[in-house]
C-alpha atoms as a PDB file:
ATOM      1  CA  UNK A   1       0.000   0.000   0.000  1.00  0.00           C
ATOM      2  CA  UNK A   2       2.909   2.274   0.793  1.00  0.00           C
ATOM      3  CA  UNK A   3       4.107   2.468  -2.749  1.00  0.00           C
ATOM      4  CA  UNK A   4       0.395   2.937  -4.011  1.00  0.00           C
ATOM      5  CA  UNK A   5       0.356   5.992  -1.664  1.00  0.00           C
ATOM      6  CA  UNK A   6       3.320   7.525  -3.602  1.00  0.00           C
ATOM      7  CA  UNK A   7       0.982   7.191  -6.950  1.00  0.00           C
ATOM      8  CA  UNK A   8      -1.882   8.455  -5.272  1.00  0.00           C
ATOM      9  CA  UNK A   9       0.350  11.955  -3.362  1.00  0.00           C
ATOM     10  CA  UNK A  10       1.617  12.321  -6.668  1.00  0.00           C
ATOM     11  CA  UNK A  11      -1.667  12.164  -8.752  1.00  0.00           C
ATOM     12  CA  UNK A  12      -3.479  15.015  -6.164  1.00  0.00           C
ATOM     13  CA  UNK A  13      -0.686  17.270  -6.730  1.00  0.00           C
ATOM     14  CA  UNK A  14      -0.066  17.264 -10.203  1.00  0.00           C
ATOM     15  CA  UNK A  15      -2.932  15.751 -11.876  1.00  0.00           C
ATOM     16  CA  UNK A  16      -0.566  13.631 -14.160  1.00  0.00           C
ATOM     17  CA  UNK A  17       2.454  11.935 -13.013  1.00  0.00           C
ATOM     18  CA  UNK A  18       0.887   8.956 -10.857  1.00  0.00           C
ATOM     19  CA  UNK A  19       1.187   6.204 -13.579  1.00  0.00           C
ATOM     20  CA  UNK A  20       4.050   6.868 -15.100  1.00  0.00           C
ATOM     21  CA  UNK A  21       5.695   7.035 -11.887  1.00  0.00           C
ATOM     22  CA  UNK A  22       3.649   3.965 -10.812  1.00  0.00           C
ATOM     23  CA  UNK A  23       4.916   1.130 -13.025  1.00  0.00           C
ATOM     24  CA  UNK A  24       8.676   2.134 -12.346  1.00  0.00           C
ATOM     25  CA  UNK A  25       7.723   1.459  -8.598  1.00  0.00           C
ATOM     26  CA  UNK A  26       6.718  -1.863  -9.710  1.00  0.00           C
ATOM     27  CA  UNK A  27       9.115  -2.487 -11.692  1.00  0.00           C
ATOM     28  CA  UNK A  28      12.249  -1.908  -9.092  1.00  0.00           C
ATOM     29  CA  UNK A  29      10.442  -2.893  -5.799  1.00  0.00           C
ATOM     30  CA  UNK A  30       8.727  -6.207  -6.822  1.00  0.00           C
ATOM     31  CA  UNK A  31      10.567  -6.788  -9.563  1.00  0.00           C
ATOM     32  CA  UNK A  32       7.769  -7.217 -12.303  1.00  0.00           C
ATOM     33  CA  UNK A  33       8.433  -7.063 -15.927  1.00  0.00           C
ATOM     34  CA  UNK A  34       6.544  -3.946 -17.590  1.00  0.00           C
ATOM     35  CA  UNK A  35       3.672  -6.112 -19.029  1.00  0.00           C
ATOM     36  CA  UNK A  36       2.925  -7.599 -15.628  1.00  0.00           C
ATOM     37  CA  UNK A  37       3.371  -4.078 -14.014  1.00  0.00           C
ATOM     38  CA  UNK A  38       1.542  -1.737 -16.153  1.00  0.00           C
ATOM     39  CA  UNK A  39      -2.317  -3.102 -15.710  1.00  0.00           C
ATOM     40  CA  UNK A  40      -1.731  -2.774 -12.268  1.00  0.00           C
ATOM     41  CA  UNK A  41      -0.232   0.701 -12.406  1.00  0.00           C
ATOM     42  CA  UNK A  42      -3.665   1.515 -14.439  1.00  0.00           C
ATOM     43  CA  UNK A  43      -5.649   0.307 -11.927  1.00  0.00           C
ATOM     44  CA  UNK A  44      -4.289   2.321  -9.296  1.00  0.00           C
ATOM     45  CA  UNK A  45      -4.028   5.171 -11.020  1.00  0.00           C
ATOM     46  CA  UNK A  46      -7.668   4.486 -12.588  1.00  0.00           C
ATOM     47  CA  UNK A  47      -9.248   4.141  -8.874  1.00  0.00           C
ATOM     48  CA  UNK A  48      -7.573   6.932  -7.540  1.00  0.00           C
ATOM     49  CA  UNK A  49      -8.373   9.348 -10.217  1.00  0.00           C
ATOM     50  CA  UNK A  50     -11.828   8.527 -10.274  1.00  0.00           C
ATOM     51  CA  UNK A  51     -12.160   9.164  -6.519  1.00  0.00           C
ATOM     52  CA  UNK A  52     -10.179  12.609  -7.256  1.00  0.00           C
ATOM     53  CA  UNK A  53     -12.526  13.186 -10.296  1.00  0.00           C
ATOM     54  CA  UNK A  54     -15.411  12.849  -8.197  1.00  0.00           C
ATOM     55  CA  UNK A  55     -14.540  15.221  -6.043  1.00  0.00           C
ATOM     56  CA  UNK A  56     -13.464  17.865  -8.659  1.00  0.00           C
ATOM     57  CA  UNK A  57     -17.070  17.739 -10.536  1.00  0.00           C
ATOM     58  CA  UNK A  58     -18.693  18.175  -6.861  1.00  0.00           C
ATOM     59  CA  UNK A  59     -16.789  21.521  -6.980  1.00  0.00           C
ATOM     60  CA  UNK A  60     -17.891  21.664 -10.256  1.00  0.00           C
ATOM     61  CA  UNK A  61     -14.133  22.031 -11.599  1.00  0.00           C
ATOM     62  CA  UNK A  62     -14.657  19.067 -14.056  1.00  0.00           C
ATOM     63  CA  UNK A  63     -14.954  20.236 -17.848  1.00  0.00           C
ATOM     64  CA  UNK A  64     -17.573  16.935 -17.783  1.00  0.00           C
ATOM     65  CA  UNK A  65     -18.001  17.207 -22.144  1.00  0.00           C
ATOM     66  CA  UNK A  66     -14.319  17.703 -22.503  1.00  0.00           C
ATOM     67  CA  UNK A  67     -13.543  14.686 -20.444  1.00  0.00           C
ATOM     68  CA  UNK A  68     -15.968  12.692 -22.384  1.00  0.00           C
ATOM     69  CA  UNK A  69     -14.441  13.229 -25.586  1.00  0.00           C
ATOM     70  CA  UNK A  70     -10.928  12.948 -24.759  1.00  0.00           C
ATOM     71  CA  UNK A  71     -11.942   9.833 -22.362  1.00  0.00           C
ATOM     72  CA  UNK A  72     -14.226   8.767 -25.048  1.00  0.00           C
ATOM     73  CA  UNK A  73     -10.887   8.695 -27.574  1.00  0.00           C
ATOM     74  CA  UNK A  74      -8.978   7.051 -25.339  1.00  0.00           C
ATOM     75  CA  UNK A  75     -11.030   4.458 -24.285  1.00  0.00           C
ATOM     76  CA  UNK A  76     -11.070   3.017 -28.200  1.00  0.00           C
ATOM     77  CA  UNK A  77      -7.173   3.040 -28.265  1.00  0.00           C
ATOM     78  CA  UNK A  78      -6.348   1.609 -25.135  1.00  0.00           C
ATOM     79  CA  UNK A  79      -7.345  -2.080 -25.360  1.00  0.00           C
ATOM     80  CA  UNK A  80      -4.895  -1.851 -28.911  1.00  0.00           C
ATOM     81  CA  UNK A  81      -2.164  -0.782 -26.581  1.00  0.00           C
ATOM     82  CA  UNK A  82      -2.877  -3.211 -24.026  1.00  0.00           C
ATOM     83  CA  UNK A  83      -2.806  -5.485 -26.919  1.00  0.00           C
ATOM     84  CA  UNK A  84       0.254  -4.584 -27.993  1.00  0.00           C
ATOM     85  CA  UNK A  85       2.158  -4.487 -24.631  1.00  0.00           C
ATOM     86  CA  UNK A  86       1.916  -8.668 -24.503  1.00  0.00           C
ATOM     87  CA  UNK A  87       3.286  -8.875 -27.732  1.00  0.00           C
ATOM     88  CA  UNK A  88       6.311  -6.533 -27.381  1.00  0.00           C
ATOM     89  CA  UNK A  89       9.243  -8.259 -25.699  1.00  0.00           C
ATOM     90  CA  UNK A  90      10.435  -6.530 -21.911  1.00  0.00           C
ATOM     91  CA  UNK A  91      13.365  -4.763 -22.833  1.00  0.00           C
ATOM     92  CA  UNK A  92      12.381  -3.187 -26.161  1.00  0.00           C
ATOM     93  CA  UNK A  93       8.999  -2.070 -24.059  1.00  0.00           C
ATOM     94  CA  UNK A  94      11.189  -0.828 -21.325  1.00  0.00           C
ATOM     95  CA  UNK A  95      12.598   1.254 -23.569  1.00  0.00           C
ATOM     96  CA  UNK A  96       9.838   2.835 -25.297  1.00  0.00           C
ATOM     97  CA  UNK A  97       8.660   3.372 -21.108  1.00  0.00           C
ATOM     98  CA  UNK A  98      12.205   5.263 -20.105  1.00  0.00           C
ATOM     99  CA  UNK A  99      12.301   7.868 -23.629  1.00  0.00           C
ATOM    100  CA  UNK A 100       8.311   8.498 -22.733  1.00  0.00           C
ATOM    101  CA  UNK A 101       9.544   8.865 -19.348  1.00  0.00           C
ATOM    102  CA  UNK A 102      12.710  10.871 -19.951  1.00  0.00           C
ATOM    103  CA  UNK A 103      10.031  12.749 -22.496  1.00  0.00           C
ATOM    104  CA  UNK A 104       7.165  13.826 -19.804  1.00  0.00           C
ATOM    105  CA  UNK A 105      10.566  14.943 -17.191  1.00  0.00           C
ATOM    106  CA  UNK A 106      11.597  17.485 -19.704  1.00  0.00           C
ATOM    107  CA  UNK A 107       8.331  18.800 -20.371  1.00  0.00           C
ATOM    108  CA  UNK A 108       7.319  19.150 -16.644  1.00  0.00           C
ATOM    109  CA  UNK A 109      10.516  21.119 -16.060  1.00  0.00           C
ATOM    110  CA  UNK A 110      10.050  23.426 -19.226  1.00  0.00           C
ATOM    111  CA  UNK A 111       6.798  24.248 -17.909  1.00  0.00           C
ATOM    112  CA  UNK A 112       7.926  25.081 -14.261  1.00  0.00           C
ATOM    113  CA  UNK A 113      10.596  27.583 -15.838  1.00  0.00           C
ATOM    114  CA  UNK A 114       8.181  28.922 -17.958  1.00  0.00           C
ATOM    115  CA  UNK A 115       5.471  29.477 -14.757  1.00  0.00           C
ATOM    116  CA  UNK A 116       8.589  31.253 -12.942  1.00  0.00           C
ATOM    117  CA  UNK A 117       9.123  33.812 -15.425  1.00  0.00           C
ATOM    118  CA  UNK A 118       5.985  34.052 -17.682  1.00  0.00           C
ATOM    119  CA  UNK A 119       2.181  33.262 -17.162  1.00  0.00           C
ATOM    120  CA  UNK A 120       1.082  30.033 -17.846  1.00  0.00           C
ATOM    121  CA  UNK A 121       2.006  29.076 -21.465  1.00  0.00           C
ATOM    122  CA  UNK A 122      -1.066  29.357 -24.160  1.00  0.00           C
ATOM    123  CA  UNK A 123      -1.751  29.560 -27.792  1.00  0.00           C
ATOM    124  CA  UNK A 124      -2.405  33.274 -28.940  1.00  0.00           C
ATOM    125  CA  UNK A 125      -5.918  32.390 -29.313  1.00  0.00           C
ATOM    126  CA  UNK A 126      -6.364  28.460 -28.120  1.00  0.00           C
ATOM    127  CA  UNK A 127      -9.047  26.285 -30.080  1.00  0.00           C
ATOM    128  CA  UNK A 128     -11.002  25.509 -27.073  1.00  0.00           C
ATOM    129  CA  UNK A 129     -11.992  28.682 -25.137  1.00  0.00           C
ATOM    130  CA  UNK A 130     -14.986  29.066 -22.405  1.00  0.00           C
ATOM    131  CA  UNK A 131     -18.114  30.948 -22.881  1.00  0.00           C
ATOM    132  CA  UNK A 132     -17.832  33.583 -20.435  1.00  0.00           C
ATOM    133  CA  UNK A 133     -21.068  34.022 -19.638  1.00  0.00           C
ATOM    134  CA  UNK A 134     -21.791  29.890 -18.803  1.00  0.00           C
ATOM    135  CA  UNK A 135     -18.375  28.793 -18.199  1.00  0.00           C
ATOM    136  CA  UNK A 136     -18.719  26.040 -20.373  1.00  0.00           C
ATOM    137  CA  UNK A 137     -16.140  25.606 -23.780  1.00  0.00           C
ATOM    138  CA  UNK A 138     -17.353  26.488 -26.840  1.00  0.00           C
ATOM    139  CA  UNK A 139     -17.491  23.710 -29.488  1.00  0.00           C
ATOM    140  CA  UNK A 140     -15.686  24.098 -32.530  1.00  0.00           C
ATOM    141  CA  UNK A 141     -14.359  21.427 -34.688  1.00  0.00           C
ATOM    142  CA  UNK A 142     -10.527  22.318 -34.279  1.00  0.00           C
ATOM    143  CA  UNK A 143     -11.505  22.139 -30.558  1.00  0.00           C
ATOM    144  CA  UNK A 144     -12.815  18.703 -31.053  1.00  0.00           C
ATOM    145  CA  UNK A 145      -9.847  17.462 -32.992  1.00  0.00           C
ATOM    146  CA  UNK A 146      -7.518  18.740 -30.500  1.00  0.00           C
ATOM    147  CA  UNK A 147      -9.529  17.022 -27.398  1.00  0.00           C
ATOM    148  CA  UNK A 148     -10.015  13.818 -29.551  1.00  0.00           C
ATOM    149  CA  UNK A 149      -6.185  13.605 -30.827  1.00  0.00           C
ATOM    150  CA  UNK A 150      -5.127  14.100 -27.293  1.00  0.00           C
ATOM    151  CA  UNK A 151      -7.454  11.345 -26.319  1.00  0.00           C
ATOM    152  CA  UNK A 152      -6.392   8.734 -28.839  1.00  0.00           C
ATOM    153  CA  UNK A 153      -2.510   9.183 -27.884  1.00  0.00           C
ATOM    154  CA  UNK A 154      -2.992   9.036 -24.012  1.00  0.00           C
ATOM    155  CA  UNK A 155      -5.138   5.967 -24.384  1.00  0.00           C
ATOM    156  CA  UNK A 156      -2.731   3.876 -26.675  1.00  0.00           C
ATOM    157  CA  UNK A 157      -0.108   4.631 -23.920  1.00  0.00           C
ATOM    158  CA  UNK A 158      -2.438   3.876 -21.148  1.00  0.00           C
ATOM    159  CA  UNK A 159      -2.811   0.360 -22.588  1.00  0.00           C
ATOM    160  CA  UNK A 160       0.626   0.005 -23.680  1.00  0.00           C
ATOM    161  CA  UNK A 161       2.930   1.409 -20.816  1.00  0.00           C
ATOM    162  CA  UNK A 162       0.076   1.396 -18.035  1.00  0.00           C
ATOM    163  CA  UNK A 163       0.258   5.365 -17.305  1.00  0.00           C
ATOM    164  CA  UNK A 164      -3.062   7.104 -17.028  1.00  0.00           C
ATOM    165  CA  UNK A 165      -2.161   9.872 -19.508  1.00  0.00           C
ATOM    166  CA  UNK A 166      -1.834  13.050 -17.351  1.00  0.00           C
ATOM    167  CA  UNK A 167       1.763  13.828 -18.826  1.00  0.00           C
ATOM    168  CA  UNK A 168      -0.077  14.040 -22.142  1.00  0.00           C
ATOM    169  CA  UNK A 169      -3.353  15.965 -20.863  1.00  0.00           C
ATOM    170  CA  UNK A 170      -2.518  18.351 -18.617  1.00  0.00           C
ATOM    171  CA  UNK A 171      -0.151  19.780 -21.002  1.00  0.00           C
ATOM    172  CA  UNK A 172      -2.423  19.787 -23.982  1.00  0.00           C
ATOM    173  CA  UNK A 173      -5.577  21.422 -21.957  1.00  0.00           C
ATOM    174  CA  UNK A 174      -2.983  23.762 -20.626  1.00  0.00           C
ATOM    175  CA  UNK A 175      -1.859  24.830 -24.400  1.00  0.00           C
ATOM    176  CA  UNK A 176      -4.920  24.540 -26.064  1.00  0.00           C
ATOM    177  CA  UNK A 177      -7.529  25.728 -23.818  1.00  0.00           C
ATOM    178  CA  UNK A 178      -8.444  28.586 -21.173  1.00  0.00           C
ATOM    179  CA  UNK A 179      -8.794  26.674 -18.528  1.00  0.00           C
ATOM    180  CA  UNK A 180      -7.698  27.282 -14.970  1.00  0.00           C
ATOM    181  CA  UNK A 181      -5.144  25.208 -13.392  1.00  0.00           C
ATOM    182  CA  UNK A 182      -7.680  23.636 -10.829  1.00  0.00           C
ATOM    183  CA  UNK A 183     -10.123  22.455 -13.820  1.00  0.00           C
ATOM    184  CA  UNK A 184      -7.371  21.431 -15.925  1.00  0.00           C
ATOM    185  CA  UNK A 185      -6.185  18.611 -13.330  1.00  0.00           C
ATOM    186  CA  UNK A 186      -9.762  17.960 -12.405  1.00  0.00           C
ATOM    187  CA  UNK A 187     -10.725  17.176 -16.267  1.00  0.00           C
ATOM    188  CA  UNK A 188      -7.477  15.363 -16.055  1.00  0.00           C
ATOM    189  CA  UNK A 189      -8.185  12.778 -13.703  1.00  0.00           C
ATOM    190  CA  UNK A 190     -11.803  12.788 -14.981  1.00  0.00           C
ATOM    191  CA  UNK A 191     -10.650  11.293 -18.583  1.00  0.00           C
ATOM    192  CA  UNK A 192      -7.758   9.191 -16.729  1.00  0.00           C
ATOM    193  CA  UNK A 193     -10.622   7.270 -14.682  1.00  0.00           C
ATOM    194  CA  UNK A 194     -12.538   6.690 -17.662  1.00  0.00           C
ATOM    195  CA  UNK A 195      -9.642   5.471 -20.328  1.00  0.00           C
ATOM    196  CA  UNK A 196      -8.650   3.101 -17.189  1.00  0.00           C
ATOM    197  CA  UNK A 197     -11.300   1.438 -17.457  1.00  0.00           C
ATOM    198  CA  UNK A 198     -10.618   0.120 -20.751  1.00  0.00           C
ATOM    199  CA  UNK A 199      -7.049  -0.850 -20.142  1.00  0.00           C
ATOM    200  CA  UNK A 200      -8.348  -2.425 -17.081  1.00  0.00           C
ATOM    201  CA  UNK A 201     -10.828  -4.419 -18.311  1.00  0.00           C
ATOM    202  CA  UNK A 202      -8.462  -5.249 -21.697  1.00  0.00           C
ATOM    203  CA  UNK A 203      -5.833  -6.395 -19.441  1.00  0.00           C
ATOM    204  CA  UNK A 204      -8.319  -8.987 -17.585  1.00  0.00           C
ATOM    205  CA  UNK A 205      -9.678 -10.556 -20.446  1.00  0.00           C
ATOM    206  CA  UNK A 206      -5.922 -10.921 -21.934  1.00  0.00           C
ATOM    207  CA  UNK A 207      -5.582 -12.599 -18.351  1.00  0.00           C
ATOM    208  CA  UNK A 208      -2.167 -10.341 -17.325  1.00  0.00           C
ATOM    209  CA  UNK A 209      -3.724  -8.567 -14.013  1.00  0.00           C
ATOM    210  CA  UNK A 210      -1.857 -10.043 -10.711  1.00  0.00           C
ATOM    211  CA  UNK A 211      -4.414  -8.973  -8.105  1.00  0.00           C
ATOM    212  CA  UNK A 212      -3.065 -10.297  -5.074  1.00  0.00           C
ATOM    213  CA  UNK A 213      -0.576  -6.995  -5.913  1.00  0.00           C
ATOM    214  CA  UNK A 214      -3.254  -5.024  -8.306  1.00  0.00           C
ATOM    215  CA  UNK A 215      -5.731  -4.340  -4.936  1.00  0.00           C
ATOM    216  CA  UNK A 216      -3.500  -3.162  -2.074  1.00  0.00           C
ATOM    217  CA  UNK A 217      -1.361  -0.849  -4.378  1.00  0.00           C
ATOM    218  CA  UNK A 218      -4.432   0.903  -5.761  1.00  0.00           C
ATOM    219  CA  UNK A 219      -6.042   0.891  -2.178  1.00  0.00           C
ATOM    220  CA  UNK A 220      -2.713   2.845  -1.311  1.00  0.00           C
ATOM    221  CA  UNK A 221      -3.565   5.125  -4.164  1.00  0.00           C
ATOM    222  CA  UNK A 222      -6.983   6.149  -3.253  1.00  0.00           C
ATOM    223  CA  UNK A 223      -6.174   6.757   0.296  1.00  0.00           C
ATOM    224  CA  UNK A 224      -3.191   9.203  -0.461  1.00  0.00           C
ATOM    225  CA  UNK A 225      -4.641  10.601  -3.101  1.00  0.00           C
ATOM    226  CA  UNK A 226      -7.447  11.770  -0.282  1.00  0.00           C
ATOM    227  CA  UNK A 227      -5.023  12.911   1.901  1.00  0.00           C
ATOM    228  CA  UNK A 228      -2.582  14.840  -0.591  1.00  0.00           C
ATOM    229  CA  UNK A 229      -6.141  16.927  -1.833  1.00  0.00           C
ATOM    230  CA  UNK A 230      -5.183  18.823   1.273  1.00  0.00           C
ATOM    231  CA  UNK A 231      -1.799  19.624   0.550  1.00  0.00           C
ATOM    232  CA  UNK A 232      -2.216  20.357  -3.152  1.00  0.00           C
ATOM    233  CA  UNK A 233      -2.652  23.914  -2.362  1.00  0.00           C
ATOM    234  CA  UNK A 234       0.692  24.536  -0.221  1.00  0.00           C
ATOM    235  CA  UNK A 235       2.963  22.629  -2.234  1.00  0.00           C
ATOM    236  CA  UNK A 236       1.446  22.752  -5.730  1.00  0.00           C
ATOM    237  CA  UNK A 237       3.744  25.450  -8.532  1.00  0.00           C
ATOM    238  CA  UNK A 238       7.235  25.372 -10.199  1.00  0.00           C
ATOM    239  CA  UNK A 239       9.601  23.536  -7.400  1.00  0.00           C
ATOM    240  CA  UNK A 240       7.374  20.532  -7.071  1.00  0.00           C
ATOM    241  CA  UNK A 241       7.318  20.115 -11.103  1.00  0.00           C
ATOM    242  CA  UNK A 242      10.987  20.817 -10.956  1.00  0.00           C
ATOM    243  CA  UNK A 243      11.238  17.667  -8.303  1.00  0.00           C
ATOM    244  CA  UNK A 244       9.184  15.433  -9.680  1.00  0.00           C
ATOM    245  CA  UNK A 245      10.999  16.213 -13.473  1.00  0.00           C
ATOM    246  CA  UNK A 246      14.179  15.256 -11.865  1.00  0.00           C
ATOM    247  CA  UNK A 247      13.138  12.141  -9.908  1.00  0.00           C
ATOM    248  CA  UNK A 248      11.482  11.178 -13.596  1.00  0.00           C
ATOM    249  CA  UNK A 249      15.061  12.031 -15.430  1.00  0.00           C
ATOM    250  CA  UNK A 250      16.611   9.642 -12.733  1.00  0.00           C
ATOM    251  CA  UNK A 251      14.235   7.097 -13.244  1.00  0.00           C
ATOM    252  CA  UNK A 252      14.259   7.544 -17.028  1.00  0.00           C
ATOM    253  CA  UNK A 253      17.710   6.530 -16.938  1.00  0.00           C
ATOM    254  CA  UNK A 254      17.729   3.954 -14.769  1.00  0.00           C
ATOM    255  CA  UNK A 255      14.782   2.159 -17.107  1.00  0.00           C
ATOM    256  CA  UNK A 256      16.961   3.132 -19.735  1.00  0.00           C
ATOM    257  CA  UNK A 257      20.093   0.982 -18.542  1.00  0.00           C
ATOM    258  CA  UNK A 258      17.582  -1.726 -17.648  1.00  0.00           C
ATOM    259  CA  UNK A 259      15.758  -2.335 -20.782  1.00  0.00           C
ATOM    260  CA  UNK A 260      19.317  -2.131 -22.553  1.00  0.00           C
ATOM    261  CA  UNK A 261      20.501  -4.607 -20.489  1.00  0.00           C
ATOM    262  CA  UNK A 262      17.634  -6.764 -20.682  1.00  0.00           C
ATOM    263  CA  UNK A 263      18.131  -6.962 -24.638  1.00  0.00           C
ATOM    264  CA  UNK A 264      21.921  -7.669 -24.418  1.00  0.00           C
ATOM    265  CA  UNK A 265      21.486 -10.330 -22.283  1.00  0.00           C
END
């Protein structure tokens, strides 16, 4: 449960982040090749955004439509990834895992230099803006693409590498909309819940979910994922990005060495 909790801490103060840092925990405390570790990453994450999700449309910070069609794009793709992931060998999947990882760690810390200096980095004139008098976006058909594409590439890599897609949403709805921080990792762990679903239930019917490890770990999840709601305000902004980029860039390397090793062996 203690390493779920590090998912969950992680997911309720950056919206993205839990799954991808998830499956490494997996992966160098139990020892579990990526296949075997990634549906139960999902699950965690899955559970524990859905709880956080729940919350955020309560407080009426979930973009609900938005989540549907990014969830609802994601949701197609995933069981393909999931697919996929038993058919690629460990080490060349371990690879893909550490560049994706060593990807998302750059990214994060570009955008916490960018929040020191600048305000939050947007488009000129984003595709999906609000209506200021409801609140709600207004529907365009650039909008859609850009909320659909976004959907289709965090669900193949939900399936594939068992991360709930944050490192892929958060960023886009940041760009590409005018949302407000707050909403933006709300809607996030809105569409993560939903495209976990699908991996989920993928992964079970390919028969590669270890429960006996799947349940505590995501129990772990929810319960810090509670508890870090609280401290989301205090600690939130550029120097936890900046951590949690270089704790990725450490573990993106040591994947890296792994998964090389694993296909010189």
């Amino acid at each position: 449960m203690s390493l779920g909790a590090l998912v969950g801490l992680t997911l309720a103060l950056t919206g993205a982040g839990g799954g991808i840092l998830a499956v490494p925990l997996l992966v160098f405390s139990l020892h579990l090749g990526l296949a075997e570790s990634a549906p139960v990453g999902l699950l965690a994450v899955g559970l524990a955004s859905a709880v956080g999700a729940a919350l955020g449309l309560r407080e009426g910070r979930v973009r609900y439509r938005a989540a549907m069609v990014i969830g609802g794009a994601g949701v197609l793709l995933a069981p393909w990834g999931v697919w996929l992931a038993q058919r690629v060998p460990n080490g060349p999947l371990t690879l893909v895992f550490a560049l994706v990882l060593g990807w998302s760690a750059w990214g994060m810390y570009q955008r916490s230099r960018a929040a020191r200096s600048a305000p939050v980095e947007r488009l000129a004139q984003p595709p999906c803006v609000r209506n200021p008098c409801t609140g709600r976006f207004i529907w365009t058909r650039p909008c859609s693409m850009v909320l659909a594409s976004t959907g289709m590439v965090s669900g193949m890599l939900s399936g594939l590498l068992g991360v709930g897609g944050g490192f892929v949403i958060v960023p886009a709805l940041t760009r590409y909309s005018d949302l407000a921080p707050d909403s933006i990792v709300s809607t996030s762990l809105a569409v993560i819940a939903l495209v976990s679903v699908s991996g989920v239930a993928s992964a079970t019917l390919h028969g590669s979910m270890p429960w006996s490890i799947a349940w505590p770990f995501a129990m772990g999840a929810m319960v810090a994922l509670l508890a870090g709601r609280r401290l989301a305000g205090r600690f939130s902004g550029p120097t936890l990005q900046r951590s949690f980029a270089a704790l990725s860039a450490v573990v993106s390397l040591m994947l890296l060495a792994r998964g090389l090793g694993a296909i010189g062996a």
